[in-house]
Protein backbone atom coordinates (compact mmCIF):
# COMPACT_ATOMS: atom_id res chain seq x y z
CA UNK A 1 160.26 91.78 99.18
CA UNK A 2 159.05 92.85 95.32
CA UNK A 3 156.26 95.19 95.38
CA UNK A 4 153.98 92.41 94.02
CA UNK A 5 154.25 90.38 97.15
CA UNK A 6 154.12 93.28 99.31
CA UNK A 7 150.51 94.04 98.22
CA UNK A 8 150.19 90.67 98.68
CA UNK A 9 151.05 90.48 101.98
CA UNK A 10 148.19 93.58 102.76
CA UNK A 11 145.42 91.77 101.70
CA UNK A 12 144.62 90.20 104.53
CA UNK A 13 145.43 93.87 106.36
CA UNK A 14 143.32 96.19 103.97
CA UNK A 15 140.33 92.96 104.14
CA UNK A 16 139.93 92.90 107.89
CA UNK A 17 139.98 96.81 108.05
CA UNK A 18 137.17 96.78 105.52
CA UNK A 19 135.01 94.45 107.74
CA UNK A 20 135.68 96.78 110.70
CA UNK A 21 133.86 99.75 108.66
CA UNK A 22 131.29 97.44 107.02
CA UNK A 23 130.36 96.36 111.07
CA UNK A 24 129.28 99.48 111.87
CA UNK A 25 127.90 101.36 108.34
CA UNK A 26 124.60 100.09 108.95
CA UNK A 27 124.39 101.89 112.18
CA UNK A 28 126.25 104.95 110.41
CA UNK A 29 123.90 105.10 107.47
CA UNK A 30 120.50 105.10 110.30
CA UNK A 31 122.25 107.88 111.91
CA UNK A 32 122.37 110.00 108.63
CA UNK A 33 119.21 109.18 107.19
CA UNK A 34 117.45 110.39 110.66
CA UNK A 35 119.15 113.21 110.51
CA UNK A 36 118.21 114.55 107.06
CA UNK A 37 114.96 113.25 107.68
CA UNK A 38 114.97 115.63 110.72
CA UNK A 39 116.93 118.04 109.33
CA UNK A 40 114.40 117.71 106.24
CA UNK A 41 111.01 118.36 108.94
CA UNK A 42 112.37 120.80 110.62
CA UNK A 43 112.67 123.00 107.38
CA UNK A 44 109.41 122.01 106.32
CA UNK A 45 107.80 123.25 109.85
CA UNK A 46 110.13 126.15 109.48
CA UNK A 47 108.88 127.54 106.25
CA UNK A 48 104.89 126.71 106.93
CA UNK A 49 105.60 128.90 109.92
CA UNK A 50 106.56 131.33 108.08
CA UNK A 51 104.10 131.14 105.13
CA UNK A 52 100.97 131.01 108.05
CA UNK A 53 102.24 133.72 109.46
CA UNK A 54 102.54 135.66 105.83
CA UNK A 55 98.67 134.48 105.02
CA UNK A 56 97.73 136.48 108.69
CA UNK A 57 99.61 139.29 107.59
CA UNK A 58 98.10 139.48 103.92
CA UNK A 59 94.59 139.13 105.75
CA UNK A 60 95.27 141.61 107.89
CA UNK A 61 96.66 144.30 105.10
CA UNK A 62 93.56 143.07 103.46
CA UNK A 63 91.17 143.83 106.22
CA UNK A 64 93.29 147.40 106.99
CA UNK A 65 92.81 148.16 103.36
CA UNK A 66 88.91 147.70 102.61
CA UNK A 67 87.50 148.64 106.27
CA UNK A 68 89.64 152.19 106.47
CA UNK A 69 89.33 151.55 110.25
CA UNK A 70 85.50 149.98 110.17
CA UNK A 71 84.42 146.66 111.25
CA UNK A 72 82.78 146.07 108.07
CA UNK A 73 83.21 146.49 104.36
CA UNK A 74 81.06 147.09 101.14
CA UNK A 75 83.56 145.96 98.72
CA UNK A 76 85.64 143.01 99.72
CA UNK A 77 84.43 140.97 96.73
CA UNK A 78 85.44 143.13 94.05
CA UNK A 79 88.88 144.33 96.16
CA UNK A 80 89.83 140.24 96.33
CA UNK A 81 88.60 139.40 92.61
CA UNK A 82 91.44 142.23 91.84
CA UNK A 83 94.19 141.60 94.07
CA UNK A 84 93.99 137.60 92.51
CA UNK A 85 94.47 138.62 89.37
CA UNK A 86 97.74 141.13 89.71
CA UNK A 87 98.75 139.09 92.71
CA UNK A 88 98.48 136.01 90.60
CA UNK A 89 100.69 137.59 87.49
CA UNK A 90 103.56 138.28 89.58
CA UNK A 91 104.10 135.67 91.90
CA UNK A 92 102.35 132.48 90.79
CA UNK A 93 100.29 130.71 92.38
CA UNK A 94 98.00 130.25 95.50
CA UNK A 95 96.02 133.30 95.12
CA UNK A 96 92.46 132.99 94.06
CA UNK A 97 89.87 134.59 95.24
CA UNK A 98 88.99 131.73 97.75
CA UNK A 99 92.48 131.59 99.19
CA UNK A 100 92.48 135.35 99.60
CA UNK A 101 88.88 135.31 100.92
CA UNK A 102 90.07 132.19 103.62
CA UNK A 103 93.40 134.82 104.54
CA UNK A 104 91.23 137.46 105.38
CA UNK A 105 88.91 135.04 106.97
CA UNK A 106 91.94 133.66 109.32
CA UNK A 107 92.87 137.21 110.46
CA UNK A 108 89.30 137.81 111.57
CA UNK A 109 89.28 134.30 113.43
CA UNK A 110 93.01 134.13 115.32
CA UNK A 111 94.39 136.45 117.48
CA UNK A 112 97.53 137.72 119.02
CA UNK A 113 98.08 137.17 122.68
CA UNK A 114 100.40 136.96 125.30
CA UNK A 115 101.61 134.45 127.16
CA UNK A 116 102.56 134.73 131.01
CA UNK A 117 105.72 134.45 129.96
CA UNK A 118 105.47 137.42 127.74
CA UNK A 119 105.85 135.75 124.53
CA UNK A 120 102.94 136.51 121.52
CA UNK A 121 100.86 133.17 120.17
CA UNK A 122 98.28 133.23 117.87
CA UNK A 123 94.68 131.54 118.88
CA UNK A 124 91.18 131.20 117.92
CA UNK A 125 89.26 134.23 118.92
CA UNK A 126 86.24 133.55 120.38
CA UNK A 127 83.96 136.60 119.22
CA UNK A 128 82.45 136.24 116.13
CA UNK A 129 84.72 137.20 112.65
CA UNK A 130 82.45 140.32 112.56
CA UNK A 131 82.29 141.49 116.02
CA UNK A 132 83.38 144.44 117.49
CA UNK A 133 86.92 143.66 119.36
CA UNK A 134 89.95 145.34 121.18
CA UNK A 135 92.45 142.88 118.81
CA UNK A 136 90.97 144.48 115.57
CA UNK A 137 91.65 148.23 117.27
CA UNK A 138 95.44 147.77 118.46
CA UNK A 139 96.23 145.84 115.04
CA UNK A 140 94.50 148.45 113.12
CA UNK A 141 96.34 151.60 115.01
CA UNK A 142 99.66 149.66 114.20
CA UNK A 143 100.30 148.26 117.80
CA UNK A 144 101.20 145.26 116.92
CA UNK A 145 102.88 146.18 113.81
CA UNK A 146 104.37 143.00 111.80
CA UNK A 147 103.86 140.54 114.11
CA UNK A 148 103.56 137.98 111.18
CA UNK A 149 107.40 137.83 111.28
CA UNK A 150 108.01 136.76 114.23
CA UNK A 151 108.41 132.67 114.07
CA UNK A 152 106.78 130.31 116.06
CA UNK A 153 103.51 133.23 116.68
CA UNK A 154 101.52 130.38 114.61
CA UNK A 155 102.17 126.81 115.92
CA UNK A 156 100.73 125.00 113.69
CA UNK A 157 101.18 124.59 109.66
CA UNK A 158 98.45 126.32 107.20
CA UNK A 159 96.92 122.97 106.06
CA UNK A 160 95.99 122.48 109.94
CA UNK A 161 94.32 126.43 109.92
CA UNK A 162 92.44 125.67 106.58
CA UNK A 163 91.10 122.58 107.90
CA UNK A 164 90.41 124.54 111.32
CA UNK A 165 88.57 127.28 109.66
CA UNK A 166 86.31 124.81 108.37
CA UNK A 167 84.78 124.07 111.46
CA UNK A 168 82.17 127.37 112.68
CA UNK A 169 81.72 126.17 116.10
CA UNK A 170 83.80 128.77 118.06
CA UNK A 171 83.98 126.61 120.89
CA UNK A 172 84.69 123.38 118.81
CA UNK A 173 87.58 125.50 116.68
CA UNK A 174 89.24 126.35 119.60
CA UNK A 175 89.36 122.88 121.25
CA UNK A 176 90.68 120.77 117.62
CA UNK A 177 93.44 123.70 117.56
CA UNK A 178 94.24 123.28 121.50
CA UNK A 179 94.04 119.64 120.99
CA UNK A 180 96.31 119.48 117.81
CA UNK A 181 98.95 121.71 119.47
CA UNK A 182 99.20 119.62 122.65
CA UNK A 183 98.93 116.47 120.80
CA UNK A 184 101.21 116.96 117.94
CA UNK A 185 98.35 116.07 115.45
CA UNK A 186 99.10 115.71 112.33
CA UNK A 187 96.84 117.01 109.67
CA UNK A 188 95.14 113.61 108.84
CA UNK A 189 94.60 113.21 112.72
CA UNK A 190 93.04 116.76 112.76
CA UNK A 191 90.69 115.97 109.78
CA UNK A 192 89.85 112.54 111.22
CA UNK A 193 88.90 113.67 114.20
CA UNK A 194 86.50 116.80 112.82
CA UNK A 195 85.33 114.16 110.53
CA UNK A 196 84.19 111.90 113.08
CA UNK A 197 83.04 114.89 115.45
CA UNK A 198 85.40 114.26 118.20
CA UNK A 199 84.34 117.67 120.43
CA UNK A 200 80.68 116.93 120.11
CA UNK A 201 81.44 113.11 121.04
CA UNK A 202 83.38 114.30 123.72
CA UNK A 203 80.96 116.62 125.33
CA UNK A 204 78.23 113.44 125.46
CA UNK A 205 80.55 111.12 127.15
CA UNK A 206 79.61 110.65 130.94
CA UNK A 207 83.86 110.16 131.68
CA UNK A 208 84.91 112.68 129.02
CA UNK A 209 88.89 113.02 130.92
CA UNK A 210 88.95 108.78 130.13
CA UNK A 211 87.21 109.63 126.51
CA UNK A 212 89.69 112.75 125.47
CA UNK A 213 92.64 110.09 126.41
CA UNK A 214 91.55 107.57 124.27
CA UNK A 215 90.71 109.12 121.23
CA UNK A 216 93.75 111.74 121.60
CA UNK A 217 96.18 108.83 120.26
CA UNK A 218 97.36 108.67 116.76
CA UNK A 219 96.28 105.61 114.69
CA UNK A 220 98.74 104.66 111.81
CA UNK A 221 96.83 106.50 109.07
CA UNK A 222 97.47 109.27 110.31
CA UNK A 223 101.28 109.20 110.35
CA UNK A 224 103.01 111.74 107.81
CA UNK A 225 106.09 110.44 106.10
CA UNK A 226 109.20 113.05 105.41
CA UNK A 227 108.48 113.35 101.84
CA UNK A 228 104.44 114.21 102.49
CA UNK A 229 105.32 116.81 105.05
CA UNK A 230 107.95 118.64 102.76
CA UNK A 231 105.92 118.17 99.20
CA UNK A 232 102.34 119.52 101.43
CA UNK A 233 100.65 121.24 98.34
CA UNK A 234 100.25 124.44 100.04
CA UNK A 235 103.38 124.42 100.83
CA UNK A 236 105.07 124.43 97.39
CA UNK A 237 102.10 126.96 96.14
CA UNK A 238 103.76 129.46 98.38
CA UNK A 239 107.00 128.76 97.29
CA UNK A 240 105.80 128.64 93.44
CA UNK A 241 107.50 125.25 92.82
CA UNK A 242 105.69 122.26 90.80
CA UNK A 243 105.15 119.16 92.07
CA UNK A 244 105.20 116.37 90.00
CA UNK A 245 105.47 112.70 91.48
CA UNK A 246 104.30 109.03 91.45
CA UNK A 247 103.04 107.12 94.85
CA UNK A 248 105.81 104.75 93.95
CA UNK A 249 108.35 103.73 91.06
CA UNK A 250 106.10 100.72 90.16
CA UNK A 251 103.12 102.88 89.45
CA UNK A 252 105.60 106.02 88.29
CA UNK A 253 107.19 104.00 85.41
CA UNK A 254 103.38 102.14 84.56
CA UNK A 255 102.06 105.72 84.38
CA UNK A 256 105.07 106.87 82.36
CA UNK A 257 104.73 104.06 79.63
CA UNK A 258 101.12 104.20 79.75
CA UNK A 259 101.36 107.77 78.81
CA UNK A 260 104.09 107.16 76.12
CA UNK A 261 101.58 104.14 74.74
CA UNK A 262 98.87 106.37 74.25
CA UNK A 263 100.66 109.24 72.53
CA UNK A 264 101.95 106.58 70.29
CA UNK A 265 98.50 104.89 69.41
CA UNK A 266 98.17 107.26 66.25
CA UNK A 267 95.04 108.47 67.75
CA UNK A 268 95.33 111.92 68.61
CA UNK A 269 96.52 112.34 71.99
CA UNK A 270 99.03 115.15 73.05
CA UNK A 271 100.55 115.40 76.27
CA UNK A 272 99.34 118.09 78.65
CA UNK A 273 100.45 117.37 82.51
CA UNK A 274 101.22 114.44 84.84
CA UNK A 275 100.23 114.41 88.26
CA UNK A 276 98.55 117.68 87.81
CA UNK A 277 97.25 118.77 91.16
CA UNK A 278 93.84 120.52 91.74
CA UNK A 279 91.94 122.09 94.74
CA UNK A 280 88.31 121.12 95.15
CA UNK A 281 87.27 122.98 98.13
CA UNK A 282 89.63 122.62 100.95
CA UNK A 283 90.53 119.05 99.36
CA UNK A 284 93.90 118.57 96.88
CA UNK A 285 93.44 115.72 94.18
CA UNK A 286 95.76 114.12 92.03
CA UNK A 287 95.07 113.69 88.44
CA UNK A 288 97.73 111.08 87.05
CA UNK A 289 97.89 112.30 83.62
CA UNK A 290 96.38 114.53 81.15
CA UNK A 291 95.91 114.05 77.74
CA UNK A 292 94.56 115.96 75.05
CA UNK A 293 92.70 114.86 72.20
CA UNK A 294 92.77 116.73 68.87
CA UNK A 295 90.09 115.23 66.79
CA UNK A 296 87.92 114.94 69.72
CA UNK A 297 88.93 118.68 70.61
CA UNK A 298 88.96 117.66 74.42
CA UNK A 299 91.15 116.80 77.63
CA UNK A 300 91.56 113.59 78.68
CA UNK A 301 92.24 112.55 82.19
CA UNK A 302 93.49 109.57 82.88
CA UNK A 303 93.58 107.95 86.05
CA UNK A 304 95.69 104.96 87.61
CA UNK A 305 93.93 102.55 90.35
CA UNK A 306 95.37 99.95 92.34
CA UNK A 307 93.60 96.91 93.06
CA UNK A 308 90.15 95.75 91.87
CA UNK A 309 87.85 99.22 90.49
CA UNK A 310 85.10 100.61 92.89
CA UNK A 311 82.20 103.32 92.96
CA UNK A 312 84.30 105.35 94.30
CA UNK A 313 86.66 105.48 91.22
CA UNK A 314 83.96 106.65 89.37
CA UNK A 315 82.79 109.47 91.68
CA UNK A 316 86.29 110.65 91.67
CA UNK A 317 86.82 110.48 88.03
CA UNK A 318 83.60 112.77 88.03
CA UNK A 319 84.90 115.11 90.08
CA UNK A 320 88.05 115.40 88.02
CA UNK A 321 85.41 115.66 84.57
CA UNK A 322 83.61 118.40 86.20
CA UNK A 323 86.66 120.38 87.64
CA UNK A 324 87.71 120.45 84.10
CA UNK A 325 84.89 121.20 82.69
CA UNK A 326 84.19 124.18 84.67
CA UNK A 327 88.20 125.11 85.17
CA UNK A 328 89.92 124.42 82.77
CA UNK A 329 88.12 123.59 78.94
CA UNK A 330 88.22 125.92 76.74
CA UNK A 331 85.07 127.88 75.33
CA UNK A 332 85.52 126.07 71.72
CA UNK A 333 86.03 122.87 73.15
CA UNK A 334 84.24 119.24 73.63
CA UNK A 335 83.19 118.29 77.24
CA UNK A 336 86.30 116.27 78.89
CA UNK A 337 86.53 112.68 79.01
CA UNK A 338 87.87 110.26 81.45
CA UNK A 339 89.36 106.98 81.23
CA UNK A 340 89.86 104.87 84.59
CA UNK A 341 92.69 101.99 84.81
CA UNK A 342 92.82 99.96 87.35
CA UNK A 343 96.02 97.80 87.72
CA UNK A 344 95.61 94.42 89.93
CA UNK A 345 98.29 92.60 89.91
CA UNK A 346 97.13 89.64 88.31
CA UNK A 347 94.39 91.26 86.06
CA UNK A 348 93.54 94.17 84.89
CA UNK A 349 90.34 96.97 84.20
CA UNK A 350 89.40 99.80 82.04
CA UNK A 351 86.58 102.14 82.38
CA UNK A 352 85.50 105.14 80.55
CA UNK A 353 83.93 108.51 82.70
CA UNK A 354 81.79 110.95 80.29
CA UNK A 355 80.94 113.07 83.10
CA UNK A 356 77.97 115.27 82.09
CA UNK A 357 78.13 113.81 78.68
CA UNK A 358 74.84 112.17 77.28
CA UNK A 359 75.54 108.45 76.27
CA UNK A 360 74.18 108.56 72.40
CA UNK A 361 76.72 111.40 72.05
CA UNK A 362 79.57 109.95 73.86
CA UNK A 363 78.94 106.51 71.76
CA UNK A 364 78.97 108.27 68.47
CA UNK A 365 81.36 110.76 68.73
CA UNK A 366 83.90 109.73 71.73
CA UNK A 367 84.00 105.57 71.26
CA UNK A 368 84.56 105.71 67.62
CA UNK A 369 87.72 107.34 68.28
CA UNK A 370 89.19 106.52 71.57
CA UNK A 371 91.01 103.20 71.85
CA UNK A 372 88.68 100.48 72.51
CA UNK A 373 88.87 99.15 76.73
CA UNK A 374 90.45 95.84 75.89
CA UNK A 375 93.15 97.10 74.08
CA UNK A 376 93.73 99.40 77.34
CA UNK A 377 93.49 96.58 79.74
CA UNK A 378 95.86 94.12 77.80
CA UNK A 379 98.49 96.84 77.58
CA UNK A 380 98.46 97.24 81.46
CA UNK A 381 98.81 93.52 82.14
CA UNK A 382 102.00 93.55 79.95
CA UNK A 383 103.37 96.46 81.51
CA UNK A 384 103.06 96.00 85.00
CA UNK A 385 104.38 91.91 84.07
CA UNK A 386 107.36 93.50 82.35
CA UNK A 387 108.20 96.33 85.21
CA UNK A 388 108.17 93.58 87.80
CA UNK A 389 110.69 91.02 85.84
CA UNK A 390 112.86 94.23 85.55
CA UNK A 391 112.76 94.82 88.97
CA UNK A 392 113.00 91.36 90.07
CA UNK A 393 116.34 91.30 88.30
CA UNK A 394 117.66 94.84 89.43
CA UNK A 395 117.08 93.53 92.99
């Protein structure tokens, strides 16, 4: 037999062994994919262990440092405006004033303990920050020396503690941070529930055993997908790393030729950031893209909607306009501007913010210059047509 025919003659051979493996990649392909995923979590969980633990231990150094032994201190203000600016010039970000001020705050509110089984755990202490207490004394004299390296002393992530700190109830603080550790809450569930004053609910109901069981369950909001857990914003702060993304390639690659439409315009725009992230509060926004204007001499912030435009568009836009104003324009610069689009599928809206900016002026100076709305809106309806054939014929 020529080689020709032998190959042949393994077609049939090399076909059926082919089917065999196709059979069972679908199961092999869910079996890796969970895996990463977990593997993915778990090193997540593992590094905000370790960066709660390192916020403790700055608070702590903090509180050793300005209170030479003493419950209270004269300086703290001017001590943390200081320490944000060197700490800030050599290793990045996540260390304003407010952040230091809520470490400090977290070592005066958690504790070490430990368990019957001998192991330490952190919990909410339940004296007041200020009060006198035989924690601050053995930390102070060194007794517990490091105990911010030792893994698993904080059981839940930072984002959980920031949101935990917010609540000054001792009693109340104590119960979210029991409940969220026995639960498994996730930090939407733990902000839902604060939100809607679960503890105080609880304590009103006449079963409150059949009223803690109901309300303990997740609802489908608050589930946290791989990627959310591993990108958690103060998460990559403490590891310095940006994080620049779209909610999904649709509104990535409308974003991304939105951007590239306005720089092209001829009207002035430079490009500044994309998905810049912000902290207002204990709250992270998203600001899809920033612009720059140079005759206008002012940022622009633009900011993708889905669906139909609301109120609340325009109170977040406002936010955004006043976080830059106060944050980041410069001295010689105009007030910033905002420009809402909101992408239906089938139609299409534009909107301008001014912020604090008084109408005559923002009509004279701002809408002689920007791009007029309907130019805006036609440009998204062709996009987001165009992005969808494409992917219509990719799939």
């Amino acid at each position: 037999m020529d080689k020709k025919a032998e190959r042949k003659a393994l077609l049939p051979v090399k076909a059926q062994a082919a089917t065999g493996v196709l059979r069972g990649y679908g199961l092999l392909l869910t079996e890796i994919s969970e895996l990463l995923d977990q593997a993915r979590r778990t090193a997540a969980r593992t590094i905000n262990s370790i960066l709660t633990a390192t916020y403790w231990g700055i608070g702590r150094r903090i509180v050793k440092y300005e209170q030479k032994g003493q419950e209270r201190a004269p300086y703290g203000e001017c001590l943390l405006a200081r320490l944000s600016v060197d700490l800030k010039k050599k290793h990045g970000r996540g260390f304003s004033e407010r952040n230091l001020e809520q470490m400090r705050f977290f070592f005066l509110g958690w504790e070490i303990s430990q368990t019957p089984s001998a192991k330490l755990t952190a919990r909410v202490k339940q004296l007041p920050a200020c009060g006198e207490s035989t924690e601050f004394r053995r930390i102070y004299s060194g007794e517990l020396d490091n105990p911010e390296f030792s893994l698993g002393l904080f059981p839940l992530s930072w984002s959980h503690y920031v949101h935990l700190m917010s609540v000054p109830d001792l009693q109340a603080r104590a119960f979210y941070e029991s409940e969220s550790i026995a639960g498994g809450w996730s930090v939407r569930q733990l902000d839902r529930q604060i939100g809607t004053q679960f503890y105080e609910r609880s304590l009103g109901s006449k079963n409150r055993d059949d009223f803690l069981a109901r309300g303990r369950g997740p609802r489908r909001e608050d589930m946290m997908t791989v990627e959310e857990e591993v990108r958690d914003p103060y998460l990559l702060e403490f590891l310095n790393l940006k994080d620049e993304y779209g909610e999904s390639d649709l509104e990535e690659a409308l974003i991304r030729h939105l951007e590239w439409f306005l720089l092209e315009m001829g009207t002035g725009f430079t490009f500044v950031a994309r998905q810049k992230k912000v902290r207002v509060g204990d709250s992270w926004y998203r600001m899809d893209l920033m612009l720059y204007h140079r005759k206008l001499r002012c940022l622009v912030v633009v900011d993708l909607k889905r669906g139909k435009f609301s109120h609340a568009d325009a109170g977040q836009m406002n936010l955004y306009l006043n976080y830059a104003r106060e944050n980041l324009k410069l001295p010689d610069e105009s007030d910033p501007v905002g420009i809402i689009l909101c992408g239906g599928k089938n139609e299409a809206l534009v909107r301008y913010a001014t912020g604090g900016i008084k109408a005559k002026v923002f009509a004279s100076k701002y809408l002689t210059i920007l791009p007029d709305e309907e130019t805006l809106r036609q440009e998204i309806l062709r996009t987001r047509r165009l992005l969808e054939a494409r992917r219509k014929e990719s799939s």
